[in-house]
PDB file of N, CA and C in Angstrom:
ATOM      1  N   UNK A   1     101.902   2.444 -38.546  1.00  0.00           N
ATOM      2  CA  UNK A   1     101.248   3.706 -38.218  1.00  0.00           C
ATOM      3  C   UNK A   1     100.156   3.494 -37.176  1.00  0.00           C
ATOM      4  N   UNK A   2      99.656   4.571 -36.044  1.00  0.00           N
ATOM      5  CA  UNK A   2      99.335   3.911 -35.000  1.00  0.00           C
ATOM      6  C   UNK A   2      97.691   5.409 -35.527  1.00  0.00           C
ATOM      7  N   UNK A   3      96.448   4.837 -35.502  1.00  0.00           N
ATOM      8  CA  UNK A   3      95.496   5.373 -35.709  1.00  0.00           C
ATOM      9  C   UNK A   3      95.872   7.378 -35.141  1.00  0.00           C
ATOM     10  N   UNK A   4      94.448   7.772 -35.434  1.00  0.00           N
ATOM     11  CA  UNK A   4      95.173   9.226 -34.596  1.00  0.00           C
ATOM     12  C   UNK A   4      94.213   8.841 -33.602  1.00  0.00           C
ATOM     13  N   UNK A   5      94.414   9.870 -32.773  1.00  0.00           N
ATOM     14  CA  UNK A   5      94.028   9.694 -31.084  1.00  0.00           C
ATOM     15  C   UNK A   5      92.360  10.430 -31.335  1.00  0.00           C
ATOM     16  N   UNK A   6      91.806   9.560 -30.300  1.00  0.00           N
ATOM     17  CA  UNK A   6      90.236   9.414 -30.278  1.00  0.00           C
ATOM     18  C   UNK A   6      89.866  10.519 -28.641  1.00  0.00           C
ATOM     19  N   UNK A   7      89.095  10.865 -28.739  1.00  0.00           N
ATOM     20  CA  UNK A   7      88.845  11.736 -27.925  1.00  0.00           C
ATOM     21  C   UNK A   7      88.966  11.305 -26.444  1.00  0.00           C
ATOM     22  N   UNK A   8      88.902   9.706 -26.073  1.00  0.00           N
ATOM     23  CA  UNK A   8      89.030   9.004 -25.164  1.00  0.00           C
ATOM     24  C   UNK A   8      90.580   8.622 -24.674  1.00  0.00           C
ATOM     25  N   UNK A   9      91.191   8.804 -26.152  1.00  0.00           N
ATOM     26  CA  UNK A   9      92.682   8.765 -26.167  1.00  0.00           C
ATOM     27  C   UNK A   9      93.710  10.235 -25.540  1.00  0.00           C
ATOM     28  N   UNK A  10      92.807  11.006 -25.225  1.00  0.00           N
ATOM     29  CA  UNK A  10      93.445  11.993 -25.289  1.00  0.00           C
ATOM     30  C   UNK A  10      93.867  12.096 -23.600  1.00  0.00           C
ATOM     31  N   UNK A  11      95.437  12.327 -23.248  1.00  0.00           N
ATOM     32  CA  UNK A  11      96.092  11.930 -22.118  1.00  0.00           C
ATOM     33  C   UNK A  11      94.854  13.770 -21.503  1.00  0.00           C
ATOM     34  N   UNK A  12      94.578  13.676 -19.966  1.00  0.00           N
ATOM     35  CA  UNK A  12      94.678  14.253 -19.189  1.00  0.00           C
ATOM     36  C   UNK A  12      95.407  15.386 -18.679  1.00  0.00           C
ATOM     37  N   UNK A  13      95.351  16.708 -18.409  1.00  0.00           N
ATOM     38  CA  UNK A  13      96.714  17.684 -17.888  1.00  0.00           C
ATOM     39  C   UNK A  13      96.796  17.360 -16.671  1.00  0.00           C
ATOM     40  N   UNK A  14      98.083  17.239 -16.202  1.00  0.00           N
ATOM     41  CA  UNK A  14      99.031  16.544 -15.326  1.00  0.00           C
ATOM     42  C   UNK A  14      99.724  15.090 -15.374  1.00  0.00           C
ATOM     43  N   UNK A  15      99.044  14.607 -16.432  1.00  0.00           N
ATOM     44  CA  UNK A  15      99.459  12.930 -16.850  1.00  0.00           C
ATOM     45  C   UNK A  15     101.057  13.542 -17.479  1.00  0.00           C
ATOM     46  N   UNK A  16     101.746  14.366 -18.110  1.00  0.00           N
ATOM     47  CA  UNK A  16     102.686  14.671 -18.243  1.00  0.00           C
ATOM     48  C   UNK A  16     102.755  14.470 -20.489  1.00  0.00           C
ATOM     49  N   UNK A  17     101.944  13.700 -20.496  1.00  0.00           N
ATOM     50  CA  UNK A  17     102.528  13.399 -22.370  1.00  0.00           C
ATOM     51  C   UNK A  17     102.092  14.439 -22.903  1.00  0.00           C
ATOM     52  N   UNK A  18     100.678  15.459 -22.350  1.00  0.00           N
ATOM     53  CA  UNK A  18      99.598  15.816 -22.917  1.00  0.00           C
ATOM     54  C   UNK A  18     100.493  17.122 -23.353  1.00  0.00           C
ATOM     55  N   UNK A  19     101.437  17.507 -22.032  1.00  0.00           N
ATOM     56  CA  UNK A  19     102.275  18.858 -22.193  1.00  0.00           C
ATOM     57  C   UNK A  19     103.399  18.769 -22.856  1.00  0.00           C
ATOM     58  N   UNK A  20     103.831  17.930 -24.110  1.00  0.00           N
ATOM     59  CA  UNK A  20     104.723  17.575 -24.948  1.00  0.00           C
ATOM     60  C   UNK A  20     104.386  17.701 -26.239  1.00  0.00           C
ATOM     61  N   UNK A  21     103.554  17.377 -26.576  1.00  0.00           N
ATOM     62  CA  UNK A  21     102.946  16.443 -27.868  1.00  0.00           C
ATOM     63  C   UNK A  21     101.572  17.937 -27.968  1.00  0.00           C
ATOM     64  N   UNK A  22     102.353  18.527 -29.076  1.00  0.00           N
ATOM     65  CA  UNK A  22     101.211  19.662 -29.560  1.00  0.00           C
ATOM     66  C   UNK A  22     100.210  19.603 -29.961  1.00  0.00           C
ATOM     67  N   UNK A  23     100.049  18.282 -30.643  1.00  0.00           N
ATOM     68  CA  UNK A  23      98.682  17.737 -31.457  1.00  0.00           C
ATOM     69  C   UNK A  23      98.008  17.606 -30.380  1.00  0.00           C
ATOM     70  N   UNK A  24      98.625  16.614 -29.307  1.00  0.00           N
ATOM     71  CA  UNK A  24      97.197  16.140 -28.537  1.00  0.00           C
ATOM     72  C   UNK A  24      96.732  18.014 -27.663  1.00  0.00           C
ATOM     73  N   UNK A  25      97.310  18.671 -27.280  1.00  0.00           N
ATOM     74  CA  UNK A  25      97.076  19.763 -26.809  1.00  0.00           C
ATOM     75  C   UNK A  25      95.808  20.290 -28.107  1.00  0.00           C
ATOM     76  N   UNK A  26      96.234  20.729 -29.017  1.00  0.00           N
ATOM     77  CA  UNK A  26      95.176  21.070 -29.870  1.00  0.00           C
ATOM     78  C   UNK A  26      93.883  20.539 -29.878  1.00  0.00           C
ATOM     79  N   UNK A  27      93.923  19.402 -29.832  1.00  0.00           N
ATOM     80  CA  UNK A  27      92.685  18.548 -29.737  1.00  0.00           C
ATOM     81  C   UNK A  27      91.810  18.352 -28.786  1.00  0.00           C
ATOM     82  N   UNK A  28      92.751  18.645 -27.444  1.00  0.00           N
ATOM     83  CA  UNK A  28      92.002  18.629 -26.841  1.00  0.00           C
ATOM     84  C   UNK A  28      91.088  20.358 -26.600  1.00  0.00           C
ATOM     85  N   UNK A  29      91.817  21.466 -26.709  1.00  0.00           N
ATOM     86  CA  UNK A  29      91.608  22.238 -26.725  1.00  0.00           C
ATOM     87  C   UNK A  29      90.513  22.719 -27.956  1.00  0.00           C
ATOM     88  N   UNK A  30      90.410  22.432 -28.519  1.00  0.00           N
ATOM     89  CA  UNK A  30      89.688  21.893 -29.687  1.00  0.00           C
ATOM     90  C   UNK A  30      88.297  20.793 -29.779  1.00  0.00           C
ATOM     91  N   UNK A  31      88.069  20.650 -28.806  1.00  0.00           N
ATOM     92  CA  UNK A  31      87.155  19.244 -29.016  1.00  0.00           C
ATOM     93  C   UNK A  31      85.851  19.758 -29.223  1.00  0.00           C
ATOM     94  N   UNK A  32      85.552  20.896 -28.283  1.00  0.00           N
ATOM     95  CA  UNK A  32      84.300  21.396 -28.970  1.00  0.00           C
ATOM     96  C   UNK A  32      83.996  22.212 -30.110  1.00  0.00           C
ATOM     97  N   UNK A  33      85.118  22.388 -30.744  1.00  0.00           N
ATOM     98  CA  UNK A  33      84.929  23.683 -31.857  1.00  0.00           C
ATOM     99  C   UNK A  33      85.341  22.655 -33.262  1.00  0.00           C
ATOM    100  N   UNK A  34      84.435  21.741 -33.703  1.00  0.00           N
ATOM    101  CA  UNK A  34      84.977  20.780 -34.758  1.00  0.00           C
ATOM    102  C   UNK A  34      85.581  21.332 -36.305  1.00  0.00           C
ATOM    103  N   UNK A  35      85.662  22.777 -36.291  1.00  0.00           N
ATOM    104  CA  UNK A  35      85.893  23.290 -37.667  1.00  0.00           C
ATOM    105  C   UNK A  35      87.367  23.700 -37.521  1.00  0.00           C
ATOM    106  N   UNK A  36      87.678  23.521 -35.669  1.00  0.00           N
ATOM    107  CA  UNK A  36      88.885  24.239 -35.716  1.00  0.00           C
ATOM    108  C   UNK A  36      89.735  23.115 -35.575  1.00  0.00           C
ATOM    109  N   UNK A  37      89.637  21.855 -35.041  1.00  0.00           N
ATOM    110  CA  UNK A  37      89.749  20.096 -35.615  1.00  0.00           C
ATOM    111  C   UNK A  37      90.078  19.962 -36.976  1.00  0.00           C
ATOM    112  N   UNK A  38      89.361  20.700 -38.153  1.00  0.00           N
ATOM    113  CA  UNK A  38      89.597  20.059 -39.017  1.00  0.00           C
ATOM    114  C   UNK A  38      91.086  21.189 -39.576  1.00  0.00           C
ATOM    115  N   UNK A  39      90.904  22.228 -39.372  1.00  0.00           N
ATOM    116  CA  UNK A  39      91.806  23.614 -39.809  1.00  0.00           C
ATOM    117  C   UNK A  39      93.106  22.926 -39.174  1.00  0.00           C
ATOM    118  N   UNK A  40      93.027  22.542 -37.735  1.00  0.00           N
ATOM    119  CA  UNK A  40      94.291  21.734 -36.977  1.00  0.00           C
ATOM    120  C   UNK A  40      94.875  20.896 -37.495  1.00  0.00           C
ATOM    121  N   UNK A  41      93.709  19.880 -38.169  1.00  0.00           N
ATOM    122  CA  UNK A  41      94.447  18.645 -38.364  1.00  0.00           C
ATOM    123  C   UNK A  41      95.230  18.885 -39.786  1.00  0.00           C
ATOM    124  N   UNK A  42      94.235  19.608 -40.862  1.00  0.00           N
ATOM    125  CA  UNK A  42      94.867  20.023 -42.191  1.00  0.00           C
ATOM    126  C   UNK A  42      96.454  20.771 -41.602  1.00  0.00           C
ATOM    127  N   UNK A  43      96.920  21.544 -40.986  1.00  0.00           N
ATOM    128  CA  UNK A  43      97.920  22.479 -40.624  1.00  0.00           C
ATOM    129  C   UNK A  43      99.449  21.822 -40.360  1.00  0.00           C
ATOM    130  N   UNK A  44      98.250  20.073 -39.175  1.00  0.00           N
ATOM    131  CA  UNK A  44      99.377  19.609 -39.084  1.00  0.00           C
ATOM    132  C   UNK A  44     100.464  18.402 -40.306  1.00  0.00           C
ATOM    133  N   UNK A  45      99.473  18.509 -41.156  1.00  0.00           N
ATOM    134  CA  UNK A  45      99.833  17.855 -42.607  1.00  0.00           C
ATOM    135  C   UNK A  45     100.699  18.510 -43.498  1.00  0.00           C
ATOM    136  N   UNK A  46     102.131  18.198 -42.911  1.00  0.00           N
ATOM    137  CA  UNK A  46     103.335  19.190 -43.853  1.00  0.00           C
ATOM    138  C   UNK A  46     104.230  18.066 -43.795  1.00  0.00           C
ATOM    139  N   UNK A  47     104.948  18.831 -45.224  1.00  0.00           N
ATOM    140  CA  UNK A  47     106.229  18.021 -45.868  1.00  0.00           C
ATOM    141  C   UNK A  47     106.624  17.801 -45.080  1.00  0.00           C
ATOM    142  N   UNK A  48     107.405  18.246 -43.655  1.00  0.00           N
ATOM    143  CA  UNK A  48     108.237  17.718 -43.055  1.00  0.00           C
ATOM    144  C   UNK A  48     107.864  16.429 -42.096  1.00  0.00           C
ATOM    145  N   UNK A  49     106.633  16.118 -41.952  1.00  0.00           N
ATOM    146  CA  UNK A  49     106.235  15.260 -40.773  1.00  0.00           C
ATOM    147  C   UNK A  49     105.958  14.454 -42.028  1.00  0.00           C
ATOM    148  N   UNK A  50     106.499  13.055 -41.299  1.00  0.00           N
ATOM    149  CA  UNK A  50     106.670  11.562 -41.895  1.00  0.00           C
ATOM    150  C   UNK A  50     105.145  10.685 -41.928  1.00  0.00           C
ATOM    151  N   UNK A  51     104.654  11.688 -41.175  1.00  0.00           N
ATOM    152  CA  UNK A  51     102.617  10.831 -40.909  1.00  0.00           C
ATOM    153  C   UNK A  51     102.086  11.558 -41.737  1.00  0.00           C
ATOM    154  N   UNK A  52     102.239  11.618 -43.098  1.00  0.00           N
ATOM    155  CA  UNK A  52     100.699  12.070 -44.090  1.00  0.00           C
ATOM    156  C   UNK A  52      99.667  11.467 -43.848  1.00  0.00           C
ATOM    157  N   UNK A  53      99.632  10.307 -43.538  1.00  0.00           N
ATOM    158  CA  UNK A  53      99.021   9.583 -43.777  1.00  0.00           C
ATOM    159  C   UNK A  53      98.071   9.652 -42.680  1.00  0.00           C
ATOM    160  N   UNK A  54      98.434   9.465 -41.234  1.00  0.00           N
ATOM    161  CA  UNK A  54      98.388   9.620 -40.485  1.00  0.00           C
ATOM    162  C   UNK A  54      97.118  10.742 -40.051  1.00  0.00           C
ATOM    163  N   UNK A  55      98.269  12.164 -40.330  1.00  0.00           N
ATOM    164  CA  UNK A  55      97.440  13.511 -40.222  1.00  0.00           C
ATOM    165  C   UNK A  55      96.059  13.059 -41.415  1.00  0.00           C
ATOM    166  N   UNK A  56      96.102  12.889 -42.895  1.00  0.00           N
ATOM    167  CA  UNK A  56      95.288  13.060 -43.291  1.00  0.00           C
ATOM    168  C   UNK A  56      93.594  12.236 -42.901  1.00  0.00           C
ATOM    169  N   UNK A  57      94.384  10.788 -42.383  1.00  0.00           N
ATOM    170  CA  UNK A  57      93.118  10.116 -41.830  1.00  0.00           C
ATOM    171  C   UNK A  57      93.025  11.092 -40.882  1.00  0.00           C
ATOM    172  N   UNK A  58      93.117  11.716 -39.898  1.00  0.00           N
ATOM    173  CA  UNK A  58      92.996  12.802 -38.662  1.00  0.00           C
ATOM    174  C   UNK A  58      91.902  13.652 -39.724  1.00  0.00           C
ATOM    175  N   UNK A  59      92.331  14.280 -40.146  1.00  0.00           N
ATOM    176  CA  UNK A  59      91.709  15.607 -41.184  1.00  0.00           C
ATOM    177  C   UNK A  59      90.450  14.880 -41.571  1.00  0.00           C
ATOM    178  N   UNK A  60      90.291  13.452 -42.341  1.00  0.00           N
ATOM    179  CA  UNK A  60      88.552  13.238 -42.664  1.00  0.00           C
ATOM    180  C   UNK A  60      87.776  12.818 -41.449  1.00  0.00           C
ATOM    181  N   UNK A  61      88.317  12.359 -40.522  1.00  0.00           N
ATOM    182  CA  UNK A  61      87.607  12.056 -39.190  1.00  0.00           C
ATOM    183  C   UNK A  61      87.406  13.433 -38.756  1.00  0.00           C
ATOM    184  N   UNK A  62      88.116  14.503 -38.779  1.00  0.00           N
ATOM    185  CA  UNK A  62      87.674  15.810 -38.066  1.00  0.00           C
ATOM    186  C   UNK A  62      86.339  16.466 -38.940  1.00  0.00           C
ATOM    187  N   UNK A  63      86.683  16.432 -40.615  1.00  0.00           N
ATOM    188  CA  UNK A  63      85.694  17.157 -41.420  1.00  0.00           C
ATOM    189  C   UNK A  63      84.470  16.022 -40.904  1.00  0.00           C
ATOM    190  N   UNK A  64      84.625  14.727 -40.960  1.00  0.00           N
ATOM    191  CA  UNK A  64      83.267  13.794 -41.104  1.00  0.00           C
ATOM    192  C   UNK A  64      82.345  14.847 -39.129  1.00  0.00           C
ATOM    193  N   UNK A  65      83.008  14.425 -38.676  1.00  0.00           N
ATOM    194  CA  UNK A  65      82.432  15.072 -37.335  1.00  0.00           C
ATOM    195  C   UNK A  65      81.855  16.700 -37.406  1.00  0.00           C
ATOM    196  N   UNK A  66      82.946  17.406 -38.088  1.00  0.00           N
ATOM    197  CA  UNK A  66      82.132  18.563 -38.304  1.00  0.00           C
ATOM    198  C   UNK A  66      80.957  18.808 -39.623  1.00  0.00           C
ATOM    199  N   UNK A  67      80.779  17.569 -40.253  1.00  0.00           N
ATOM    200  CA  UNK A  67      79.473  17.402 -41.200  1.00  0.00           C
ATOM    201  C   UNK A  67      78.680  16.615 -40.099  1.00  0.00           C
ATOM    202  N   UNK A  68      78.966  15.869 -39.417  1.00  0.00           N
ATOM    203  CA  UNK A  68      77.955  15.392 -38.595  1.00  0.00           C
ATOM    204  C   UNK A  68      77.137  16.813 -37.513  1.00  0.00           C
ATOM    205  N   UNK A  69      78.004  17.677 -37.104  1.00  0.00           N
ATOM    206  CA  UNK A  69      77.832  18.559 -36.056  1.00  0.00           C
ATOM    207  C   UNK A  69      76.699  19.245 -36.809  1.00  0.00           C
ATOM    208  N   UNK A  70      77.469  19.862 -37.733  1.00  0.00           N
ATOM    209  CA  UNK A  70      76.586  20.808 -38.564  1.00  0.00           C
ATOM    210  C   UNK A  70      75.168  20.251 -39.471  1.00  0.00           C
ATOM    211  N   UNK A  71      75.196  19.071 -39.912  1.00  0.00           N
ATOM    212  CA  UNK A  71      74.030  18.209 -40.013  1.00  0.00           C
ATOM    213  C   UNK A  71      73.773  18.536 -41.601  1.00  0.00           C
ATOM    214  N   UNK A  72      75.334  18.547 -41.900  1.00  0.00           N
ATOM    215  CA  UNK A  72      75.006  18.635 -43.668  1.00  0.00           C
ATOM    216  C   UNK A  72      76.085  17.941 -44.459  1.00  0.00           C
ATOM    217  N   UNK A  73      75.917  17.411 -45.175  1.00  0.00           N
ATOM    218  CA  UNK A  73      76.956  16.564 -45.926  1.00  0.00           C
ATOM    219  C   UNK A  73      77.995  17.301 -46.707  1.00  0.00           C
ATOM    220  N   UNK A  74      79.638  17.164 -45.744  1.00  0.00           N
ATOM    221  CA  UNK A  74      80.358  18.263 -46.677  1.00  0.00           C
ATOM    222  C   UNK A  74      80.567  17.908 -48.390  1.00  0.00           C
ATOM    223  N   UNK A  75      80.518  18.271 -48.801  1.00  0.00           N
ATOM    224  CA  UNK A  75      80.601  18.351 -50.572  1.00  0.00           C
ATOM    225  C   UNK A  75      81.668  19.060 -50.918  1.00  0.00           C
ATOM    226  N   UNK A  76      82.493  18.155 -52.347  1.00  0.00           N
ATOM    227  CA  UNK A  76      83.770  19.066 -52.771  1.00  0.00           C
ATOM    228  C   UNK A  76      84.048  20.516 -52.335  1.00  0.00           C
ATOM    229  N   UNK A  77      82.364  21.197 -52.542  1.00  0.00           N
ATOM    230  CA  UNK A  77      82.723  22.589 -52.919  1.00  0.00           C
ATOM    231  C   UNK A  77      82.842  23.176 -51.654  1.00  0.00           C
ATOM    232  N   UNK A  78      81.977  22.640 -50.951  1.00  0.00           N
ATOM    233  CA  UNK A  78      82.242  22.967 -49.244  1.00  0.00           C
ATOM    234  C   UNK A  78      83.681  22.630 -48.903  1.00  0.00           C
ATOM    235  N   UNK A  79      84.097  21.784 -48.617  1.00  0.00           N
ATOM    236  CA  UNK A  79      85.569  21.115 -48.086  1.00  0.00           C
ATOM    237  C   UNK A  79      86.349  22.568 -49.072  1.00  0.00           C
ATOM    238  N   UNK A  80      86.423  22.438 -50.516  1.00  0.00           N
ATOM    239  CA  UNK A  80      87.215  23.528 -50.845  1.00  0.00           C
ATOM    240  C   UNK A  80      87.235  25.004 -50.442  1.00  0.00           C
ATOM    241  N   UNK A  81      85.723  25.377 -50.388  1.00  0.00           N
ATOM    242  CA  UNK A  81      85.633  26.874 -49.224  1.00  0.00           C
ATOM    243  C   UNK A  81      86.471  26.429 -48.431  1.00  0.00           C
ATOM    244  N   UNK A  82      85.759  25.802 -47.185  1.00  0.00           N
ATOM    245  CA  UNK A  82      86.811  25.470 -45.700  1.00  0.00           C
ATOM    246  C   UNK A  82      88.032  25.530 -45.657  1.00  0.00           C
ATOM    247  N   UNK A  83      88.926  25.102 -46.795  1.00  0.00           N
ATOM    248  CA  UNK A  83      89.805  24.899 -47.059  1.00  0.00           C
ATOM    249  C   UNK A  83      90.331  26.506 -47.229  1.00  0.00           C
ATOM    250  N   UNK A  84      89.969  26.789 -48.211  1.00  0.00           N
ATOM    251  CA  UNK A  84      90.473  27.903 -49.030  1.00  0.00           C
ATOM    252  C   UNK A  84      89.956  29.543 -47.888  1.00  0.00           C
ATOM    253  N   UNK A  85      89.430  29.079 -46.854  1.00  0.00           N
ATOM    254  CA  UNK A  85      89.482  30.195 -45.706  1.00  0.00           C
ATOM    255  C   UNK A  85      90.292  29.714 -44.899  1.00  0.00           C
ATOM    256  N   UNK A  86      90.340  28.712 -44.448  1.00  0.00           N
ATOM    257  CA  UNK A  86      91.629  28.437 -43.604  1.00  0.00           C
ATOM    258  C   UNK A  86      93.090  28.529 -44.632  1.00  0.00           C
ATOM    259  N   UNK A  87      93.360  28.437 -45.619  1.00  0.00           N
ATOM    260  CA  UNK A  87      94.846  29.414 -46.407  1.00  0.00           C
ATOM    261  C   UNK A  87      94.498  30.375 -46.065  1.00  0.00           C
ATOM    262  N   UNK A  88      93.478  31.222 -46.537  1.00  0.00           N
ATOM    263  CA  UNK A  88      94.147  32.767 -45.823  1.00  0.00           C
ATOM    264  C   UNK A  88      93.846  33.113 -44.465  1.00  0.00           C
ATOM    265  N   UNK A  89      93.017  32.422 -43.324  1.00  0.00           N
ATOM    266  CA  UNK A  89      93.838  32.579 -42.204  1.00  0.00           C
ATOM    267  C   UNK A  89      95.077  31.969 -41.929  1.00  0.00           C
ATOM    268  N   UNK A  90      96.066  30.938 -42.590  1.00  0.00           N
ATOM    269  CA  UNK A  90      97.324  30.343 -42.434  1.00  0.00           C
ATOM    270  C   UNK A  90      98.622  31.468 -42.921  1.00  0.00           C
ATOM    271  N   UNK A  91      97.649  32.469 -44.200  1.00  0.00           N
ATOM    272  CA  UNK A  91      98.591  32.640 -45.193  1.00  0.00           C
ATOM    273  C   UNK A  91      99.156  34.382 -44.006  1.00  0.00           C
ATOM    274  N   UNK A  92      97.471  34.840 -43.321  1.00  0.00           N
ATOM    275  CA  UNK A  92      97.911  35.892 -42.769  1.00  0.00           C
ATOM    276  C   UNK A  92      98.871  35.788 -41.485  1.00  0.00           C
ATOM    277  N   UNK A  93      98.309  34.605 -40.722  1.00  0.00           N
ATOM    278  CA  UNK A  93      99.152  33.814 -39.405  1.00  0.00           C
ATOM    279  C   UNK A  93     101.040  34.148 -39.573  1.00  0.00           C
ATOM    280  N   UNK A  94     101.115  33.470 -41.210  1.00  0.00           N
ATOM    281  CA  UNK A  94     102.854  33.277 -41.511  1.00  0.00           C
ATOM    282  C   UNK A  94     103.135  35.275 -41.747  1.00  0.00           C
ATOM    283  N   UNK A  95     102.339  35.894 -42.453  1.00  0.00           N
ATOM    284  CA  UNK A  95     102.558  36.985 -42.596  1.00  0.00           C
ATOM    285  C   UNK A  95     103.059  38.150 -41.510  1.00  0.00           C
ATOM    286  N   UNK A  96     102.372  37.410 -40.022  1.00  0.00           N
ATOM    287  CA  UNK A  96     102.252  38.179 -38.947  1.00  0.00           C
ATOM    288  C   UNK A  96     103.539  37.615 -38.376  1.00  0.00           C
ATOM    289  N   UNK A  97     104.126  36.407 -38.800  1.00  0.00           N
ATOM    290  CA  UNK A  97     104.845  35.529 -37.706  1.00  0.00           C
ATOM    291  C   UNK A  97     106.334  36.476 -38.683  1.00  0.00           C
ATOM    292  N   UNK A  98     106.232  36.554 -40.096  1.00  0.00           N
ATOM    293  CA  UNK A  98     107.347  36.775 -40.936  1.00  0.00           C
ATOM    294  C   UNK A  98     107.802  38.741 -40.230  1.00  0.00           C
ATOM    295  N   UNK A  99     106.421  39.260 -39.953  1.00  0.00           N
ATOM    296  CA  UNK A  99     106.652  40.789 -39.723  1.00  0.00           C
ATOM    297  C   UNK A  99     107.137  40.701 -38.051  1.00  0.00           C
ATOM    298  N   UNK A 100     107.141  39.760 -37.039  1.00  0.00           N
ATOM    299  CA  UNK A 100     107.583  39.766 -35.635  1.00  0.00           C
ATOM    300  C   UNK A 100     108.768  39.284 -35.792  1.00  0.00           C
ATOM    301  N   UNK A 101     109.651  38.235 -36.815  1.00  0.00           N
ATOM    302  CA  UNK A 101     111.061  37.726 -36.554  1.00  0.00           C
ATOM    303  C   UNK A 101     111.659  39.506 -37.584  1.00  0.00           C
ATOM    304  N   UNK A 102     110.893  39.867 -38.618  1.00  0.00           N
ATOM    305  CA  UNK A 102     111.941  41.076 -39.109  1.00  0.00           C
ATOM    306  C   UNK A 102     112.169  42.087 -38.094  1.00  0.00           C
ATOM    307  N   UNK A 103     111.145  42.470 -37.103  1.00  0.00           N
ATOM    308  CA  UNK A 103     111.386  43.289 -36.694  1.00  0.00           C
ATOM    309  C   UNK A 103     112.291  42.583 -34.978  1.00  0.00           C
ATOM    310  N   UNK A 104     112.289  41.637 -35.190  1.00  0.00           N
ATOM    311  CA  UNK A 104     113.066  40.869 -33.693  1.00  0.00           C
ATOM    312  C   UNK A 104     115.033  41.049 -34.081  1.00  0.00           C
ATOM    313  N   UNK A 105     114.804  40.718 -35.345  1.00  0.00           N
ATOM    314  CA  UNK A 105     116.138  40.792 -36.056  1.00  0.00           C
ATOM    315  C   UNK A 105     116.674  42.034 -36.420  1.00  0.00           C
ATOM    316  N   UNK A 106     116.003  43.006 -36.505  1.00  0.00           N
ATOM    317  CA  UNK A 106     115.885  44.252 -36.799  1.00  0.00           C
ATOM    318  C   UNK A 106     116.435  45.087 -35.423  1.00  0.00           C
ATOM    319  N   UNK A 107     115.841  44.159 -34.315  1.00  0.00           N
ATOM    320  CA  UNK A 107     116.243  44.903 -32.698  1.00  0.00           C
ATOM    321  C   UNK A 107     117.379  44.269 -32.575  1.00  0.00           C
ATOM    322  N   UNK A 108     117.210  43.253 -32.981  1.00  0.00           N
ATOM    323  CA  UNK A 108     118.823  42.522 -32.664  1.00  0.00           C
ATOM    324  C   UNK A 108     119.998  42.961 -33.041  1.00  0.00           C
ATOM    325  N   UNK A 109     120.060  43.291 -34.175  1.00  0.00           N
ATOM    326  CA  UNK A 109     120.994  44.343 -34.924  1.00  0.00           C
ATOM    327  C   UNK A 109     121.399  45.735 -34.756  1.00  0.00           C
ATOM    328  N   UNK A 110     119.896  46.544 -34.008  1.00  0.00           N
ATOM    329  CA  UNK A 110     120.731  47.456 -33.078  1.00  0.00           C
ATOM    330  C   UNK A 110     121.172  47.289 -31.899  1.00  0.00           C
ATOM    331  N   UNK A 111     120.880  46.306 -31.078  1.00  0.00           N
ATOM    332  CA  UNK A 111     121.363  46.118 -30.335  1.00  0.00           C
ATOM    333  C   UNK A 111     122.639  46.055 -30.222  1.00  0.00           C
ATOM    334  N   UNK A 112     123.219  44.911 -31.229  1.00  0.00           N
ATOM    335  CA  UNK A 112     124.783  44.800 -31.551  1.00  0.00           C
ATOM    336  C   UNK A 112     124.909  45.822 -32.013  1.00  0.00           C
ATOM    337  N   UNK A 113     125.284  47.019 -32.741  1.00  0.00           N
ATOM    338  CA  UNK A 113     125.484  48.135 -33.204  1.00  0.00           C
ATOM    339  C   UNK A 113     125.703  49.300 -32.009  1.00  0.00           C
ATOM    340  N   UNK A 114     124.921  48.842 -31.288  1.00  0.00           N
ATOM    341  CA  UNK A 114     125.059  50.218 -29.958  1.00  0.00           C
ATOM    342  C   UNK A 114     125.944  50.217 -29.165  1.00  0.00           C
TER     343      UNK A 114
END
């Protein structure tokens, strides 16, 4: 497993990797807003990607930086807020994404029909 990428690590736009690879786009896009680092890195931590491990070291290096930013030591109960507002901005995100494919499928179907 190869560390996650350090802010120094992060390829350049026009170097060509940077416009492939979604993570590093996030991050970099991301570098000054450290709460949205940590919401990123938690997001990118799913069953299907083979780096738990990976993402999750990503995720305490992002929270440790945004306790450093903010200049307070995150605590269970903090990390669980943070947490538990970023589900329901995730939970409304899928809600919005689930109401644009019904109604995409929905056009699609009259379409064929007409």
């Amino acid at each position: 497993m190869t560390p996650p990428p350090q802010e120094t690590d992060i390829p350049e736009p026009g170097n060509g990797s940077s416009q492939s690879d979604p993570d590093i786009l996030t991050l970099k896009k991301n570098k000054e807003n450290p709460l949205l680092n940590v919401y990123a890195a938690e997001a990118r931590w799913r069953p299907e990607r083979d780096s738990h491990d990976l993402s999750f070291r990503e995720f305490a290096a992002a929270r440790k930086e945004l306790s450093e930013a903010t200049g307070e030591r995150k605590t269970q109960d903090n990390l669980m807020t943070s947490m538990l507002r970023y589900l329901e901005i995730l939970d409304l995100v899928q809600g919005t994404n689930k109401t644009i494919m019904t109604k995409l499928r929905q056009e699609e179907c009259l379409q064929r029909h007409a």
